[in-house]
PDB file of N, CA and C in Angstrom:
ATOM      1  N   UNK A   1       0.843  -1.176   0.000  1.00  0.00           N
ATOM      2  CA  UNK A   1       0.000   0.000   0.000  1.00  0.00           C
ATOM      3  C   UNK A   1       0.888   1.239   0.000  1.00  0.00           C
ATOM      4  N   UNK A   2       0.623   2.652  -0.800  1.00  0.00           N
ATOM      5  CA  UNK A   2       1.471   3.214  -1.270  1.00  0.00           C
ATOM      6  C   UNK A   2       1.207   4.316   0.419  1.00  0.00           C
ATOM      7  N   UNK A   3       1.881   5.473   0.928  1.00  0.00           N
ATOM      8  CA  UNK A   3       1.893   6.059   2.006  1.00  0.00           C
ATOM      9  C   UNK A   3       1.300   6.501   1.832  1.00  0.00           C
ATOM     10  N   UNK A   4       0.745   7.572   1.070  1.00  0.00           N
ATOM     11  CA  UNK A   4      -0.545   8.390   1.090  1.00  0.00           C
ATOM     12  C   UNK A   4      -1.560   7.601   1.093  1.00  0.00           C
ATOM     13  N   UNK A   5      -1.710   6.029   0.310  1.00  0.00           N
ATOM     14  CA  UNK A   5      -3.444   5.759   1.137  1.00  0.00           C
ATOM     15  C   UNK A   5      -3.054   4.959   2.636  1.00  0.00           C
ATOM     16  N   UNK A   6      -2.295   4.790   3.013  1.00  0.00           N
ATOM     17  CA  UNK A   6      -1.638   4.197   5.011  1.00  0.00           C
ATOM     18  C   UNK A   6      -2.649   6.082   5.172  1.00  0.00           C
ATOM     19  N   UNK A   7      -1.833   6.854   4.825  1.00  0.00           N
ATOM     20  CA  UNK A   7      -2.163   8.057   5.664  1.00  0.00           C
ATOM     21  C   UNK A   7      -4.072   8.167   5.359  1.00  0.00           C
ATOM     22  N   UNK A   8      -4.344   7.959   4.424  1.00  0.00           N
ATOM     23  CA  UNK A   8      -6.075   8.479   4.328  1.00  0.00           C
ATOM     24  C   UNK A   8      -6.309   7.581   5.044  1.00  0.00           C
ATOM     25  N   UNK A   9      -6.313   6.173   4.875  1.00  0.00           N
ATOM     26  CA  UNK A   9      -7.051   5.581   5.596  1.00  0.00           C
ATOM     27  C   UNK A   9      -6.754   5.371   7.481  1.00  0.00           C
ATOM     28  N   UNK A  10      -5.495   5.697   7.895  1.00  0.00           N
ATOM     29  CA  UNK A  10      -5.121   6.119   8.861  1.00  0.00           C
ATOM     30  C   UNK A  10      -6.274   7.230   9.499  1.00  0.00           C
ATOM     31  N   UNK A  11      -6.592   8.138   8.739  1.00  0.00           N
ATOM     32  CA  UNK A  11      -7.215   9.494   9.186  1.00  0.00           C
ATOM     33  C   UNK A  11      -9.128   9.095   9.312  1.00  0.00           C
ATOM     34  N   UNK A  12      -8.906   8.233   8.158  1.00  0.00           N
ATOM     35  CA  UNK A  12      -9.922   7.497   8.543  1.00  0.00           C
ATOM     36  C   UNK A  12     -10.442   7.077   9.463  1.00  0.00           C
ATOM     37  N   UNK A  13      -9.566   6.036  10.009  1.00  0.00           N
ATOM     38  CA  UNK A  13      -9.725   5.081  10.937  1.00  0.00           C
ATOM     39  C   UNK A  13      -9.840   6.257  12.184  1.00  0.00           C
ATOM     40  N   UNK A  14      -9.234   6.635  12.304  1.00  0.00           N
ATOM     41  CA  UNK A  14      -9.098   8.220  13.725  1.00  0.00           C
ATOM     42  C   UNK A  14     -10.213   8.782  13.485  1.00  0.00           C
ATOM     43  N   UNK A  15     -10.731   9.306  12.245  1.00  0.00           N
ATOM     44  CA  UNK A  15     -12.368   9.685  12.417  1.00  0.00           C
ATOM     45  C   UNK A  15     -13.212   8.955  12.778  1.00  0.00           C
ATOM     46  N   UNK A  16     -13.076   7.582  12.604  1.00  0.00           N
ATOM     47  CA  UNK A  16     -14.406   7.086  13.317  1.00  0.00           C
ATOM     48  C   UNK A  16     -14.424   6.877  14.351  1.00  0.00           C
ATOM     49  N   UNK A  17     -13.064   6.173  14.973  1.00  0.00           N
ATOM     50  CA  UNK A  17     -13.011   5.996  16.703  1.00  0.00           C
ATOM     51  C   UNK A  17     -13.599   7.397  16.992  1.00  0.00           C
ATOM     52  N   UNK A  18     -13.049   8.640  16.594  1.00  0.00           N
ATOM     53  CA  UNK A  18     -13.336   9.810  16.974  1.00  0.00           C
ATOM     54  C   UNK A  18     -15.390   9.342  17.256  1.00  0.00           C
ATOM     55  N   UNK A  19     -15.507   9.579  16.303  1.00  0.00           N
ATOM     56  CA  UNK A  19     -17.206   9.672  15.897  1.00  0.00           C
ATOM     57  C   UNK A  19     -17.522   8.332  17.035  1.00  0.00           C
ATOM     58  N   UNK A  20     -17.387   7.708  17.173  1.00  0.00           N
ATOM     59  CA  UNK A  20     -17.503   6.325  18.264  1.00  0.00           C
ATOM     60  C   UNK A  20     -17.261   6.796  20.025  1.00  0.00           C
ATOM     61  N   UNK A  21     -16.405   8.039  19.705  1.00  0.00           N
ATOM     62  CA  UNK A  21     -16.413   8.455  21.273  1.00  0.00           C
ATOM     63  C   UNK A  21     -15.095   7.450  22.008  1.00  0.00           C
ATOM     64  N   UNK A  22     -14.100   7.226  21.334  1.00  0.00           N
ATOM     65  CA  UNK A  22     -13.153   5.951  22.069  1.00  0.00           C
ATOM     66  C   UNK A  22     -12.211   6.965  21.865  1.00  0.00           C
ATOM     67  N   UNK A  23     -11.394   6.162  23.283  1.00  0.00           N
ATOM     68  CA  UNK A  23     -10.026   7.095  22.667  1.00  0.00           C
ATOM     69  C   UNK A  23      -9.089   5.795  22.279  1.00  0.00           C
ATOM     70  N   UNK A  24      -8.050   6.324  21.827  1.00  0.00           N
ATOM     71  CA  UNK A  24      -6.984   4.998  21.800  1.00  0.00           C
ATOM     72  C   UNK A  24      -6.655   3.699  21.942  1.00  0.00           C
ATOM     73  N   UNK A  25      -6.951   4.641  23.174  1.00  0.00           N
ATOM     74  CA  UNK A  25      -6.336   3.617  24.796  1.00  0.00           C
ATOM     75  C   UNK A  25      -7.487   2.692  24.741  1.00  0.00           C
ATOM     76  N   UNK A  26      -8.744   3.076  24.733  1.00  0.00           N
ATOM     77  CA  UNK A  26      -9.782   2.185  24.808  1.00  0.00           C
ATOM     78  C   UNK A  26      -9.785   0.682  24.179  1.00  0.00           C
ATOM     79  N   UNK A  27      -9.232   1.571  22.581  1.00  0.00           N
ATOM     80  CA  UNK A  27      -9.546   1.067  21.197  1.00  0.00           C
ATOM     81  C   UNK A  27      -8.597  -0.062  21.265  1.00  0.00           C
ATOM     82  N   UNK A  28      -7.372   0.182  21.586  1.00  0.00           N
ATOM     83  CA  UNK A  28      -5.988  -0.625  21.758  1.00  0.00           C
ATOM     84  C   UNK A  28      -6.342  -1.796  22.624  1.00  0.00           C
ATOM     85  N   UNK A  29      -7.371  -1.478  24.098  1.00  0.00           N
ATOM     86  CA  UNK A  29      -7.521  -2.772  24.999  1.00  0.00           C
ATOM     87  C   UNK A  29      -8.804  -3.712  24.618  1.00  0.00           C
ATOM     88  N   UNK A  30      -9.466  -3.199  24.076  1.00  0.00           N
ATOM     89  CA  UNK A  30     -10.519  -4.146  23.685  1.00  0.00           C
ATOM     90  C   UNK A  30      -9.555  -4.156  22.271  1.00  0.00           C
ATOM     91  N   UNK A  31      -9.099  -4.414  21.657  1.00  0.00           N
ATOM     92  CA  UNK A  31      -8.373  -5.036  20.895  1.00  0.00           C
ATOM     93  C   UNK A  31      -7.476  -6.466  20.836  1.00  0.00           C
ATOM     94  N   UNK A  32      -7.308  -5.852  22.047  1.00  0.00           N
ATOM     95  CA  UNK A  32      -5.683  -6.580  23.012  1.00  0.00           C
ATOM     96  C   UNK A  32      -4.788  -6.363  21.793  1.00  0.00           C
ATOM     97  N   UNK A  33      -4.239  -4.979  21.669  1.00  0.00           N
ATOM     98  CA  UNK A  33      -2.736  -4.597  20.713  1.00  0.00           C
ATOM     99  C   UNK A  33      -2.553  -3.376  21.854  1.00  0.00           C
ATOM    100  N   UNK A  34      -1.185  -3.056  21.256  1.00  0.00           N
ATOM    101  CA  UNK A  34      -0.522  -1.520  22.122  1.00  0.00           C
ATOM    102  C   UNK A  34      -1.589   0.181  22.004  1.00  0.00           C
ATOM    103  N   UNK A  35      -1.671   0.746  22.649  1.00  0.00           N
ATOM    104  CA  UNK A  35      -1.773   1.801  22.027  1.00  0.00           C
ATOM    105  C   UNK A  35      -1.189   2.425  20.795  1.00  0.00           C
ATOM    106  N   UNK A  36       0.421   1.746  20.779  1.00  0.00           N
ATOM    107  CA  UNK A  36       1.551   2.489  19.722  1.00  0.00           C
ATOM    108  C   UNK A  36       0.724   1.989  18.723  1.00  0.00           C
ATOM    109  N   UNK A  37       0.221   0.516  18.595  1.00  0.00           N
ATOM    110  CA  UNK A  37      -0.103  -0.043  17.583  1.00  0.00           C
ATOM    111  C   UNK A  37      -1.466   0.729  16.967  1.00  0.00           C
ATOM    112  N   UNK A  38      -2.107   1.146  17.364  1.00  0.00           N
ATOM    113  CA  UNK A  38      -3.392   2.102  17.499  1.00  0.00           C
ATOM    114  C   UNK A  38      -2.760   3.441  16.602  1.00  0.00           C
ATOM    115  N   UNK A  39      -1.701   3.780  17.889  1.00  0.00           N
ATOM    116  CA  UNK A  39      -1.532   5.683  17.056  1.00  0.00           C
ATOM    117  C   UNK A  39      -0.363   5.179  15.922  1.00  0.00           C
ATOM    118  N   UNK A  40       0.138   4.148  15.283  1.00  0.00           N
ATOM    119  CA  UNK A  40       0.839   4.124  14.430  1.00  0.00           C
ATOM    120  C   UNK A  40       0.286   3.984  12.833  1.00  0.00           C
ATOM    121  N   UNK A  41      -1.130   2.762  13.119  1.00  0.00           N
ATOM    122  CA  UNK A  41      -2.202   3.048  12.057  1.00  0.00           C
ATOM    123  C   UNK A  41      -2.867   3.709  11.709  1.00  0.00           C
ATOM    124  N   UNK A  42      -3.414   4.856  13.040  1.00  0.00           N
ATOM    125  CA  UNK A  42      -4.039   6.026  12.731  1.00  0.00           C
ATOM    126  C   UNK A  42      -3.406   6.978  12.102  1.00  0.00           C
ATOM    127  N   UNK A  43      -1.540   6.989  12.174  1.00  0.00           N
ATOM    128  CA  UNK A  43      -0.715   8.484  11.826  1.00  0.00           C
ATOM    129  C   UNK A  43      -0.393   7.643   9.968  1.00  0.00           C
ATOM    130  N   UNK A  44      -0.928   6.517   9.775  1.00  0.00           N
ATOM    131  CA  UNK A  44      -0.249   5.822   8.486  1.00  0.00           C
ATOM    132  C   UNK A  44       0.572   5.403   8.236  1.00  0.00           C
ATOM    133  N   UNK A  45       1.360   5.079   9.252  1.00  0.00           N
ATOM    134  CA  UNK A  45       3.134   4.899   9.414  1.00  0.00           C
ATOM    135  C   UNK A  45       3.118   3.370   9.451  1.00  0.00           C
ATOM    136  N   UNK A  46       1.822   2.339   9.444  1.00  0.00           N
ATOM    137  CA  UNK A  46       2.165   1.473   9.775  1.00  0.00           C
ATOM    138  C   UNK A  46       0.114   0.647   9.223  1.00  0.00           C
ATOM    139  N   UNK A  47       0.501  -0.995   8.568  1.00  0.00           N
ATOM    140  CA  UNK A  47      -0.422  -1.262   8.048  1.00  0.00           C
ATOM    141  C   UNK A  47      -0.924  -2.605   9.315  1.00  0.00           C
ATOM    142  N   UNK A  48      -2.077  -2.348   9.062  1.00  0.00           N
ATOM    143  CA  UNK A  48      -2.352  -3.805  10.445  1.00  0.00           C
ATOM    144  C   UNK A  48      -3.070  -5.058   9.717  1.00  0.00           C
ATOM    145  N   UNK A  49      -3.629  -6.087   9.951  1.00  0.00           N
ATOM    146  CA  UNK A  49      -4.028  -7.243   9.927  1.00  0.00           C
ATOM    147  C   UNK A  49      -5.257  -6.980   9.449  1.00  0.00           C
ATOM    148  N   UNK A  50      -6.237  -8.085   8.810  1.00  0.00           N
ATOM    149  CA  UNK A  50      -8.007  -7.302   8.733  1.00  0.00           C
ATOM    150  C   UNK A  50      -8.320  -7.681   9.820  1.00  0.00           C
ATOM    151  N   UNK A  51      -8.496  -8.778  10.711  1.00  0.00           N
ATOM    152  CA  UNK A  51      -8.609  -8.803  11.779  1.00  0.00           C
ATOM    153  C   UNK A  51      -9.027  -7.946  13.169  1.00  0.00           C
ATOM    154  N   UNK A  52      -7.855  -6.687  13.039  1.00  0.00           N
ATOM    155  CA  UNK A  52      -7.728  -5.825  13.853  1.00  0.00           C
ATOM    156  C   UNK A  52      -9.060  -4.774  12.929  1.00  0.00           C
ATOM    157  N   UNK A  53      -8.796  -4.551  11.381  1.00  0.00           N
ATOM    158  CA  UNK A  53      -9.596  -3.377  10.687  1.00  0.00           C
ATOM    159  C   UNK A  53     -11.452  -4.372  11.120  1.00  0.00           C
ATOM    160  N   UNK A  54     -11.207  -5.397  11.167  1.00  0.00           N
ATOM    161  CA  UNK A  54     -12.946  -6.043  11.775  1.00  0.00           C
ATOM    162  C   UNK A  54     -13.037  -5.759  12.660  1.00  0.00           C
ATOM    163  N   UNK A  55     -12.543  -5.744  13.651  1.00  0.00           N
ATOM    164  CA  UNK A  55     -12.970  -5.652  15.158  1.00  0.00           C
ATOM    165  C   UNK A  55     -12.980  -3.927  15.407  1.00  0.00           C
ATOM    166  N   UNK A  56     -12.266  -2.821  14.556  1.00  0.00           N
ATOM    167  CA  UNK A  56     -12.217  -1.834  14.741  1.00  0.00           C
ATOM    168  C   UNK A  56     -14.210  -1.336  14.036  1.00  0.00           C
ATOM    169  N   UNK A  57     -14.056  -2.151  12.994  1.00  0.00           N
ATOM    170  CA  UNK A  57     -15.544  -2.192  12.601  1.00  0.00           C
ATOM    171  C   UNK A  57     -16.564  -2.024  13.054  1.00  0.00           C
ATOM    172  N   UNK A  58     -16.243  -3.542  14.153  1.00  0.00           N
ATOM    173  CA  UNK A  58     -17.263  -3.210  15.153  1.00  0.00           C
ATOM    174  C   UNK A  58     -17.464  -2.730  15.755  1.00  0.00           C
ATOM    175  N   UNK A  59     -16.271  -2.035  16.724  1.00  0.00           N
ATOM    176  CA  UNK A  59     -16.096  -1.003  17.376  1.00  0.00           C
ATOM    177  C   UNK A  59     -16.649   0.660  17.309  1.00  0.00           C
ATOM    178  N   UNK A  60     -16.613   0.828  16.207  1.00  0.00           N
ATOM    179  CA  UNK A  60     -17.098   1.638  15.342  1.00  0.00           C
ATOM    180  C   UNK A  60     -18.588   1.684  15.356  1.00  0.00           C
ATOM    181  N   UNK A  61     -19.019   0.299  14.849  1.00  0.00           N
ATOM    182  CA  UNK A  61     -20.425   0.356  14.451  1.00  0.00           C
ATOM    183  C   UNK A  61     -20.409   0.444  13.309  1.00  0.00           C
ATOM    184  N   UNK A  62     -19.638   0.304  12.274  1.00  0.00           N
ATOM    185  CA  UNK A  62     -19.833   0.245  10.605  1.00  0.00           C
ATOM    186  C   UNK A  62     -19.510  -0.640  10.514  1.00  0.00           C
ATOM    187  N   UNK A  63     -20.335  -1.080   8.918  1.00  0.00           N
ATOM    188  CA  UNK A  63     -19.611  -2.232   7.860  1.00  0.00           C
ATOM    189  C   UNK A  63     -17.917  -2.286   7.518  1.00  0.00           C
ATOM    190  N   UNK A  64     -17.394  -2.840   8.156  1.00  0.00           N
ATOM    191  CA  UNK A  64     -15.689  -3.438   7.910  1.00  0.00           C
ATOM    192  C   UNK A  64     -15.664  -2.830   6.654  1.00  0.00           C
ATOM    193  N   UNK A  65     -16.140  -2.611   5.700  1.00  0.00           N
ATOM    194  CA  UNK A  65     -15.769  -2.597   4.055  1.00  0.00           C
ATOM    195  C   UNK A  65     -15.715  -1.403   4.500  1.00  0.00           C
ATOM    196  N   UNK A  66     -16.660   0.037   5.174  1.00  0.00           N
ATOM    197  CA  UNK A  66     -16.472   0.806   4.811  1.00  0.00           C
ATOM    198  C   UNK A  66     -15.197   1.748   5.383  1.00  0.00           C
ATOM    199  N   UNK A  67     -14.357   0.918   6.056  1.00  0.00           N
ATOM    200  CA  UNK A  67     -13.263   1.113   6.687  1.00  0.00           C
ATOM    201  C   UNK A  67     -12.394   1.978   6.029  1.00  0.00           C
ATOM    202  N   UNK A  68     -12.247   0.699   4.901  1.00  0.00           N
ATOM    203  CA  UNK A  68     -11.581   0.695   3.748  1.00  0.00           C
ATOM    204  C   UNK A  68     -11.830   1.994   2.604  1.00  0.00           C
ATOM    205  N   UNK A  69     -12.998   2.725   2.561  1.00  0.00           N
ATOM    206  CA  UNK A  69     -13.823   3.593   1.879  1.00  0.00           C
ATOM    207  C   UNK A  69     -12.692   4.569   1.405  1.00  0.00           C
ATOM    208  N   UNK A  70     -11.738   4.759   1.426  1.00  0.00           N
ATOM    209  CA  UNK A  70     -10.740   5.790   1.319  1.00  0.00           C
ATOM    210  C   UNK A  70     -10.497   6.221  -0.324  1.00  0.00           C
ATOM    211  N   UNK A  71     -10.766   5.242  -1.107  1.00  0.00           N
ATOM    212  CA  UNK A  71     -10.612   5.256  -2.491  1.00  0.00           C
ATOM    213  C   UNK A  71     -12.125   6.196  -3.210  1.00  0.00           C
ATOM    214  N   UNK A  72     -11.663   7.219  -4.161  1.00  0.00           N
ATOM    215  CA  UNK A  72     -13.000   7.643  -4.944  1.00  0.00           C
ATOM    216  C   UNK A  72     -13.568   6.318  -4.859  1.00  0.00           C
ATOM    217  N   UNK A  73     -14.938   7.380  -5.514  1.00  0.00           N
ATOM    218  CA  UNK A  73     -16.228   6.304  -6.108  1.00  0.00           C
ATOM    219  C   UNK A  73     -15.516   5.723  -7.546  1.00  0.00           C
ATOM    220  N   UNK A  74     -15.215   6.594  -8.045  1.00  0.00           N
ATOM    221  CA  UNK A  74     -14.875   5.731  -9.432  1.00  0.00           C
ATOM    222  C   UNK A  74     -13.585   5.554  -9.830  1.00  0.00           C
ATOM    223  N   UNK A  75     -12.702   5.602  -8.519  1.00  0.00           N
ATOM    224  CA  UNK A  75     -10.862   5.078  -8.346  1.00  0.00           C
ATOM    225  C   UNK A  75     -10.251   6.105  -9.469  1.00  0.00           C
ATOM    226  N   UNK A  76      -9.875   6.414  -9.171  1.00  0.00           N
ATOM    227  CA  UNK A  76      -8.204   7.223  -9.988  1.00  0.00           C
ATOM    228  C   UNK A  76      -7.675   6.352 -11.076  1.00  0.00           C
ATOM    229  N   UNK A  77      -7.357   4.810 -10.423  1.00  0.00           N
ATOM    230  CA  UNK A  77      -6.304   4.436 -11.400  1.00  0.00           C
ATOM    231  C   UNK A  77      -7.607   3.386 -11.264  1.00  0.00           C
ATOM    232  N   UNK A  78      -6.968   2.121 -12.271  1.00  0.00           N
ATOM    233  CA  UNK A  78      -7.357   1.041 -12.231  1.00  0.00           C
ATOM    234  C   UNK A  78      -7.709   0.210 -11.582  1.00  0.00           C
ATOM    235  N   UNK A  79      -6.129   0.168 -10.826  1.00  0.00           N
ATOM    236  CA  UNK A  79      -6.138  -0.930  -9.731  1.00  0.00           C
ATOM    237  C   UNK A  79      -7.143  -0.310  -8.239  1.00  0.00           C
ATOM    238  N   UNK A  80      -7.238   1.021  -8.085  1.00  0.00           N
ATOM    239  CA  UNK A  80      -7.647   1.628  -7.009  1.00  0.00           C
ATOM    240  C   UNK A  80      -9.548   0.882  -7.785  1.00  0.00           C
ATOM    241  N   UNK A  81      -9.905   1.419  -8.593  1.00  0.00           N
ATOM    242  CA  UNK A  81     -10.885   0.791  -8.994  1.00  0.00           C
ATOM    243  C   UNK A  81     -11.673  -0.477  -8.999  1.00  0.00           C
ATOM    244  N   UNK A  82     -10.222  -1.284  -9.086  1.00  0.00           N
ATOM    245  CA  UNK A  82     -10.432  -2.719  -8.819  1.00  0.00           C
ATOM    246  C   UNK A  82     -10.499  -3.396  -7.370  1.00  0.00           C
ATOM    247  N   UNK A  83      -9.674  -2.250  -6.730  1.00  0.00           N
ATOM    248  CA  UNK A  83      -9.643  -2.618  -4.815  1.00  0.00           C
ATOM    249  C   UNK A  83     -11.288  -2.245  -4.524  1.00  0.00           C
ATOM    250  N   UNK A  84     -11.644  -1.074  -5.116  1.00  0.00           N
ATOM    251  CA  UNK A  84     -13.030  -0.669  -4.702  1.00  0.00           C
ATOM    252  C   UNK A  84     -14.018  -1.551  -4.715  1.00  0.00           C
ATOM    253  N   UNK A  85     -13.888  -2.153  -5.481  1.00  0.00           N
ATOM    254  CA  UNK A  85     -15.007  -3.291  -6.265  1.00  0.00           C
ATOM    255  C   UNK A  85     -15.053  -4.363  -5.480  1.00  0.00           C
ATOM    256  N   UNK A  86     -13.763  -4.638  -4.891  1.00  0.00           N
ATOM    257  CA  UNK A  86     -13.751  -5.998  -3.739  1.00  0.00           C
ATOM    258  C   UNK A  86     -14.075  -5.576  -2.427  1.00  0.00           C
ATOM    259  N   UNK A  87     -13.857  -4.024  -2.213  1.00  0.00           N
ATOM    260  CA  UNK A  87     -13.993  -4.233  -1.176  1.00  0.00           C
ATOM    261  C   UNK A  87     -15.890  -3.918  -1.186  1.00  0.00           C
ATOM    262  N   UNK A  88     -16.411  -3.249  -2.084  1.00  0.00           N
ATOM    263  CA  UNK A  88     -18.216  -3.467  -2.125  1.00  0.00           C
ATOM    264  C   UNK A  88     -18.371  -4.736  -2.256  1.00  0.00           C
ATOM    265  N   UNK A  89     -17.853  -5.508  -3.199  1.00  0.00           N
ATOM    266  CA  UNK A  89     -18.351  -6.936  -2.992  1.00  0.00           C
ATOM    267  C   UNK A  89     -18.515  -7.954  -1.433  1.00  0.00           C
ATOM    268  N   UNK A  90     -17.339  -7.475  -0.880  1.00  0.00           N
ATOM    269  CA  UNK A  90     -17.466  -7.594   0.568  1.00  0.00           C
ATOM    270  C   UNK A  90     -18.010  -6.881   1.588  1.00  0.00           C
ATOM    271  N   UNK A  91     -18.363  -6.366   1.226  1.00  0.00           N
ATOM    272  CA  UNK A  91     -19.393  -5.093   1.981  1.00  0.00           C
ATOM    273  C   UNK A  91     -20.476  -5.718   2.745  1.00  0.00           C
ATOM    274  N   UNK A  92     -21.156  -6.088   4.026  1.00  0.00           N
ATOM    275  CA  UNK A  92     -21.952  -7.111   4.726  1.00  0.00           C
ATOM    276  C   UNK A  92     -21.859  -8.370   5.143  1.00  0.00           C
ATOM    277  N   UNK A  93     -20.863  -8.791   4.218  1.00  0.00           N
ATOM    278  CA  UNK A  93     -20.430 -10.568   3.987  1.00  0.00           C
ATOM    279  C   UNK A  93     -19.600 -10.884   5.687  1.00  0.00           C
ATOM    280  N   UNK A  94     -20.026 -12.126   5.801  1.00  0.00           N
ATOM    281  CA  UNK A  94     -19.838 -12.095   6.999  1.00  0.00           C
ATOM    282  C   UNK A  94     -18.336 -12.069   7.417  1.00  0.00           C
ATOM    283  N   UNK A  95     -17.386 -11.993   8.390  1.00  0.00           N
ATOM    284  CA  UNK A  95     -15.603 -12.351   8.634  1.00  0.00           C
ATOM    285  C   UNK A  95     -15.454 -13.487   7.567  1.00  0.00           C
ATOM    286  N   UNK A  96     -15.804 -14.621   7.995  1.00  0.00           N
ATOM    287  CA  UNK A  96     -15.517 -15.845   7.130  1.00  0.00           C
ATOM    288  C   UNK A  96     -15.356 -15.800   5.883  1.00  0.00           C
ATOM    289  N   UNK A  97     -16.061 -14.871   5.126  1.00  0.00           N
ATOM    290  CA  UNK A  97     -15.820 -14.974   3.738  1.00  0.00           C
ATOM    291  C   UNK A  97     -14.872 -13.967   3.853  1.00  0.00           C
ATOM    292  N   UNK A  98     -14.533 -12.813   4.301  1.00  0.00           N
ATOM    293  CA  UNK A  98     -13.844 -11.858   4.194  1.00  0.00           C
ATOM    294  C   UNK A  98     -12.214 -12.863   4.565  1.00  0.00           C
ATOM    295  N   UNK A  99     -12.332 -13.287   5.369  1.00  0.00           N
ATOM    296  CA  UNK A  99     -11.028 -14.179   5.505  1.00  0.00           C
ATOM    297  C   UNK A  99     -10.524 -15.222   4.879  1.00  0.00           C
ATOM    298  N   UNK A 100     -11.239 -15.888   3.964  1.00  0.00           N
ATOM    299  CA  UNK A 100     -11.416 -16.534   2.971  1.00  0.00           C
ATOM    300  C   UNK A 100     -10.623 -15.764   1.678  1.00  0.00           C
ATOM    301  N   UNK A 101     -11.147 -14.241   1.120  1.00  0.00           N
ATOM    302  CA  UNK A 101     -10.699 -13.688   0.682  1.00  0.00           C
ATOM    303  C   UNK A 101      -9.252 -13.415   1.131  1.00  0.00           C
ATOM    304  N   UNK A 102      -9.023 -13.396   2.077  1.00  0.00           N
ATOM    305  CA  UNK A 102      -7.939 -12.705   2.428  1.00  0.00           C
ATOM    306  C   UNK A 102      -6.565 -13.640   2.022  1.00  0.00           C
ATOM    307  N   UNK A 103      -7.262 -14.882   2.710  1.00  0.00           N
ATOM    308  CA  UNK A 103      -6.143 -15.936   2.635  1.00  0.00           C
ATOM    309  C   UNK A 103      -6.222 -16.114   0.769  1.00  0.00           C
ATOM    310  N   UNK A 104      -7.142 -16.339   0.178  1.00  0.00           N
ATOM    311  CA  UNK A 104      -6.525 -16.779  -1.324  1.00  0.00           C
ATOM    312  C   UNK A 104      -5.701 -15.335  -2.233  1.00  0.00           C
ATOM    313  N   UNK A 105      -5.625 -14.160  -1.154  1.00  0.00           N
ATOM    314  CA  UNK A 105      -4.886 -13.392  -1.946  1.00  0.00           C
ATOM    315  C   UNK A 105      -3.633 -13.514  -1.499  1.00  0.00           C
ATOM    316  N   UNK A 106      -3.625 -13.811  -0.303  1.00  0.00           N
ATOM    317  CA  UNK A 106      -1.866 -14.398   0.248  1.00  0.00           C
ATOM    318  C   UNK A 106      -1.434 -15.084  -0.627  1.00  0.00           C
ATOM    319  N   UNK A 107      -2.387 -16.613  -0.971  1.00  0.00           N
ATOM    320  CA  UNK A 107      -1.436 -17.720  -1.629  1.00  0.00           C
ATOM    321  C   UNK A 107      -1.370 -16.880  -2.872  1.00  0.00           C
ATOM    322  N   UNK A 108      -2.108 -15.915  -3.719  1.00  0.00           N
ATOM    323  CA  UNK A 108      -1.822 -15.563  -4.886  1.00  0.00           C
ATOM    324  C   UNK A 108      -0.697 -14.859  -5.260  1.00  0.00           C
ATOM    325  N   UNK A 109      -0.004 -13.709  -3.630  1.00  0.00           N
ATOM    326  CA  UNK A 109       0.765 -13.047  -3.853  1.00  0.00           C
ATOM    327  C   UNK A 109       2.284 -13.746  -3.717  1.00  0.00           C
ATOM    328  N   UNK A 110       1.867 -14.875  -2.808  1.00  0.00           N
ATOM    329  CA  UNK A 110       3.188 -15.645  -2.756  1.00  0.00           C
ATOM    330  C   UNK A 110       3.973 -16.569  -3.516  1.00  0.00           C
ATOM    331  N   UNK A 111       2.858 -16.815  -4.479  1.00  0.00           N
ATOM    332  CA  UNK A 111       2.572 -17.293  -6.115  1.00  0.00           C
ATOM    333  C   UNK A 111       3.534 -16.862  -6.776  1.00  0.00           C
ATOM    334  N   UNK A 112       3.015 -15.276  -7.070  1.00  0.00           N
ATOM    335  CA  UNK A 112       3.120 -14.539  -7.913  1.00  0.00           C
ATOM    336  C   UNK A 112       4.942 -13.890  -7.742  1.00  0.00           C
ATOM    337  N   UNK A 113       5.247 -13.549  -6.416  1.00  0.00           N
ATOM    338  CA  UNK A 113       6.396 -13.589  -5.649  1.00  0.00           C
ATOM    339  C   UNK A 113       7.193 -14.750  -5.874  1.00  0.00           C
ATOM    340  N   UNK A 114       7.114 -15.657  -6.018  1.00  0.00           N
ATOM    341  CA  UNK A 114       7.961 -16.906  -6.017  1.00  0.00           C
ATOM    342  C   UNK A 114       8.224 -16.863  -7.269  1.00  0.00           C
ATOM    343  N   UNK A 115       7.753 -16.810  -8.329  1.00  0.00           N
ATOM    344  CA  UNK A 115       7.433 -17.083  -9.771  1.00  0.00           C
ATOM    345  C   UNK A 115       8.271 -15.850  -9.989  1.00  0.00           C
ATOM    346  N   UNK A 116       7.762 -14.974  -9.914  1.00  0.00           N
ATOM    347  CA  UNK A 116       8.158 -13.483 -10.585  1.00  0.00           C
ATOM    348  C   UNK A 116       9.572 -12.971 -10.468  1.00  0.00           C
TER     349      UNK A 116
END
């Protein structure tokens, strides 16, 4: 992920805890991660697990997908276009499929990494 979208969606993620009324500290222990780990995803300096972006979800009170919302409606580039699309397709779907997803893009990238 390139630094400027770590940073939007970072600012993101800090607006909604914001809008949720949590601070950090909260966010970090019902997590069970650090605070650092908290203010390092919020400043963009640092990418986390979906795991952590689900449970922040819930935390929140939004759909997990719209976590992710950081990209236009109709993406800039291609690929931003193409992230958009997966992540609406996943939009409601329960963890399981979302983790499902997750894992066949690992084996694809490690694929693609090995090969390449």
């Amino acid at each position: 992920m390139a630094s400027v979208t770590l940073k939007e969606l970072g600012k993101r993620l800090a607006d909604l805890r914001k809008r949720a009324g949590l601070s950090q500290a909260q966010v970090a222990e019902r997590l069970g991660v650090t605070n650092e780990t908290i203010s390092r995803v919020e400043r963009g300096v640092q990418w986390t697990d979906f795991s952590i972006l689900a449970g922040m979800a819930e935390l929140y009170s939004v759909p997990w997908g719209d976590l992710l919302a950081v990209f236009p409606e109709d993406g800039n580039t291609p690929r931003q276009a193409a992230i958009q699309e997966i992540v609406e397709m996943l939009r409601g779907r329960p963890l399981s499929d979302v983790e499902l997803v997750r894992d066949m893009v690992r084996v694809l990238v490690r694929r693609r990494t090995r090969s390449g």
